[in-house]
Protein backbone atom coordinates (compact mmCIF):
# COMPACT_ATOMS: atom_id res chain seq x y z
CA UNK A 1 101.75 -65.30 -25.41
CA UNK A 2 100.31 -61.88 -25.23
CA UNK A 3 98.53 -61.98 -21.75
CA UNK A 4 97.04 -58.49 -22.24
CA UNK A 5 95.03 -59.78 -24.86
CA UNK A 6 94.92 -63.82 -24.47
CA UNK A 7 92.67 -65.14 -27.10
CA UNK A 8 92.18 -68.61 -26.26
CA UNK A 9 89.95 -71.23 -28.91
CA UNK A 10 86.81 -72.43 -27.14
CA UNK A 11 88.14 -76.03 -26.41
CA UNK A 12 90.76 -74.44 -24.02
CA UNK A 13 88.86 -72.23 -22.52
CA UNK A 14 86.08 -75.16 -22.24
CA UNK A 15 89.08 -76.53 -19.91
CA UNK A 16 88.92 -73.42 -17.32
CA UNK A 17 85.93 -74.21 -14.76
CA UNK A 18 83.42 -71.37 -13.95
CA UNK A 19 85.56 -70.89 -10.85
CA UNK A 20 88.32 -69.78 -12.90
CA UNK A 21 86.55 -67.99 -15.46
CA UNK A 22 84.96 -65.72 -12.71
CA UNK A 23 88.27 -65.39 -11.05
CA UNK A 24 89.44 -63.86 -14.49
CA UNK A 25 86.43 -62.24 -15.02
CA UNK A 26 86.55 -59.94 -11.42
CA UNK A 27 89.95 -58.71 -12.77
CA UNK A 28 88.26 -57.60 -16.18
CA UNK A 29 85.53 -56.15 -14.16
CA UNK A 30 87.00 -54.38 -11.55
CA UNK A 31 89.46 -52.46 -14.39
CA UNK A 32 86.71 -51.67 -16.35
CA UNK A 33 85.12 -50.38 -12.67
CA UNK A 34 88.59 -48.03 -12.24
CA UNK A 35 88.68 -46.98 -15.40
CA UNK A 36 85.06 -46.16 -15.98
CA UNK A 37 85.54 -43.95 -12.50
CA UNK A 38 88.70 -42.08 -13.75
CA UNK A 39 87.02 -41.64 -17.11
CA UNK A 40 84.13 -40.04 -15.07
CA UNK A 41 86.23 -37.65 -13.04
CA UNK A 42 86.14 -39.65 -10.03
CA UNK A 43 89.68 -39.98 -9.48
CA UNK A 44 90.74 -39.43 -5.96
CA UNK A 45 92.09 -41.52 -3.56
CA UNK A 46 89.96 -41.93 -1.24
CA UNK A 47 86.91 -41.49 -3.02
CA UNK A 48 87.99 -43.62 -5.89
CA UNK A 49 88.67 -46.61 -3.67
CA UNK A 50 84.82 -45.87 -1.87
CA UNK A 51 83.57 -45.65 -5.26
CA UNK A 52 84.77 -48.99 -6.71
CA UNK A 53 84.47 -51.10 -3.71
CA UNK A 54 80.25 -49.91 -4.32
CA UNK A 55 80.29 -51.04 -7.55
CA UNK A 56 82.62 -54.29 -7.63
CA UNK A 57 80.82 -55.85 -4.64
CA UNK A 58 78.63 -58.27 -4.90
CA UNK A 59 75.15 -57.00 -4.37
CA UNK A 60 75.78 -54.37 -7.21
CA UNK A 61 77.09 -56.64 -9.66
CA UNK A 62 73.86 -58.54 -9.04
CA UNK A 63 72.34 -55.45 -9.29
CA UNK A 64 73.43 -54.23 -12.46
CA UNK A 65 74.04 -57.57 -14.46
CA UNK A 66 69.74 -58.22 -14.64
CA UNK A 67 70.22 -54.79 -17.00
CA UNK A 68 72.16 -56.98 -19.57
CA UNK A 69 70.57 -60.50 -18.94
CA UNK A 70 67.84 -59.73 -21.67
CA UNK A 71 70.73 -58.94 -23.98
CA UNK A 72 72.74 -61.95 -23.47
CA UNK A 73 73.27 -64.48 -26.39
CA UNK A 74 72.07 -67.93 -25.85
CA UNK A 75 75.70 -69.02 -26.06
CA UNK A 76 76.16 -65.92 -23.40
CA UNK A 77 73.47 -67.17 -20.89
CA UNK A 78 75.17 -70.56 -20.97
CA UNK A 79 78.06 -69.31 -19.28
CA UNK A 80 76.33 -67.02 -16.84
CA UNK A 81 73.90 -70.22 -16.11
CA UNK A 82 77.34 -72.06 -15.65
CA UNK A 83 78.67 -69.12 -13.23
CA UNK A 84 75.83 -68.85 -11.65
CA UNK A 85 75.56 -72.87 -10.50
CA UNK A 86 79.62 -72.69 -9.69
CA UNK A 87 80.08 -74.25 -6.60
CA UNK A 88 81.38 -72.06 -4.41
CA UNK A 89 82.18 -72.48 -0.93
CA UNK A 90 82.68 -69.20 0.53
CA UNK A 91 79.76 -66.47 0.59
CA UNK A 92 80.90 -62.87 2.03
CA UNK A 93 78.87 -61.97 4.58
CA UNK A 94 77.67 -58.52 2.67
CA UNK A 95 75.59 -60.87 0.06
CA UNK A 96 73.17 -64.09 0.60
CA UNK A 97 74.15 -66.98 -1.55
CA UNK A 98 71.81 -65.97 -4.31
CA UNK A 99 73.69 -62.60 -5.19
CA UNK A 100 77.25 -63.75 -4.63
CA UNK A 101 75.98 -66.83 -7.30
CA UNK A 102 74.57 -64.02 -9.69
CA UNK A 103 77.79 -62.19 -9.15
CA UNK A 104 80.17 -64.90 -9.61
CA UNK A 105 77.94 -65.58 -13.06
CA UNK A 106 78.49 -62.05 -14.40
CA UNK A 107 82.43 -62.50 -13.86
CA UNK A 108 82.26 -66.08 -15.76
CA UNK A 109 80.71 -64.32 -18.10
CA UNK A 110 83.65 -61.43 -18.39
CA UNK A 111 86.22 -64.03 -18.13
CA UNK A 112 85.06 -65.99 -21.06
CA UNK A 113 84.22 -63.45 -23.26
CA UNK A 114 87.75 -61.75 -22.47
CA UNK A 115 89.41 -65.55 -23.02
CA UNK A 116 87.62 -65.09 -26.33
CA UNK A 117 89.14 -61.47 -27.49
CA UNK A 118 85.57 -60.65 -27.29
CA UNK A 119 86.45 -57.05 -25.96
CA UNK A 120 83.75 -54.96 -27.86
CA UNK A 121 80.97 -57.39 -26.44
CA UNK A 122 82.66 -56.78 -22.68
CA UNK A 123 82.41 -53.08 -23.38
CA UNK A 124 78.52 -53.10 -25.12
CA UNK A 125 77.75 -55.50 -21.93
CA UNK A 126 79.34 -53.35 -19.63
CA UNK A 127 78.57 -49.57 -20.86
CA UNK A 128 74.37 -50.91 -20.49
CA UNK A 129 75.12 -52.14 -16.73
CA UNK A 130 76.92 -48.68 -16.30
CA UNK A 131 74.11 -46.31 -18.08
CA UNK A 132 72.81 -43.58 -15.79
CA UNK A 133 74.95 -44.99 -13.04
CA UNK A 134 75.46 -42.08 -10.48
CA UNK A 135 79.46 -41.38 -9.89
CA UNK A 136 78.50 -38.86 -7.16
């Protein structure tokens, strides 16, 4: 298996529980953080890390996911719906349960559309969260 690109059918990835798709999904999200940075001429050290931690944290995936919500598929807000109600037992204090849910959703979300070699829909999804975002 390719695990790069891992294109799973959607009774396997029906197996993976929102906790694991959003697990999956912060990895997608965080490279496509990094690399939208780089691309964007943010790229050193220190500032780099300052700059991702802003936008992988909680409050600003919240933030920035209501830009694609509208956009979503009904098959789409499922799975954030699913995210969203995860169960999950440990809030960060930066966030209130409400955001780190919302959060969690939008990397469900990534994880199952990755899972599903859906990697143009991650992009489309992700360049509208991302548009007149402020690198500076």
């Amino acid at each position: 298996m390719d695990y790069f690109s891992a294109t799973l059918s959607d009774d396997a990835i029906g197996t993976i529980s929102s906790i694991g798709l959003a697990h999956l999904g912060d990895a997608v999200y965080e490279l496509l953080v990094r690399t939208w940075l780089c691309v964007h001429g943010k790229a050193t050290g220190k500032g780099l890390h300052r700059a991702t931690v802003a936008i992988v944290c909680a409050n600003k995936q919240a933030e920035l996911s209501e830009k694609i919500q509208p956009l979503l598929t009904e098959e789409e807000r499922d799975v954030f719906r699913r995210g969203r109600n995860a169960n999950v037992h440990t809030v960060p204090h930066s966030a209130d349960r409400a955001t780190y849910q919302t959060a969690t959703a939008l990397e469900a979300l990534f994880g199952w559309l990755y899972l599903r070699g859906e990697k143009e829909r991650i992009n489309e999804l992700f360049s509208v969260m991302m548009e007149g975002y402020d690198v500076t």
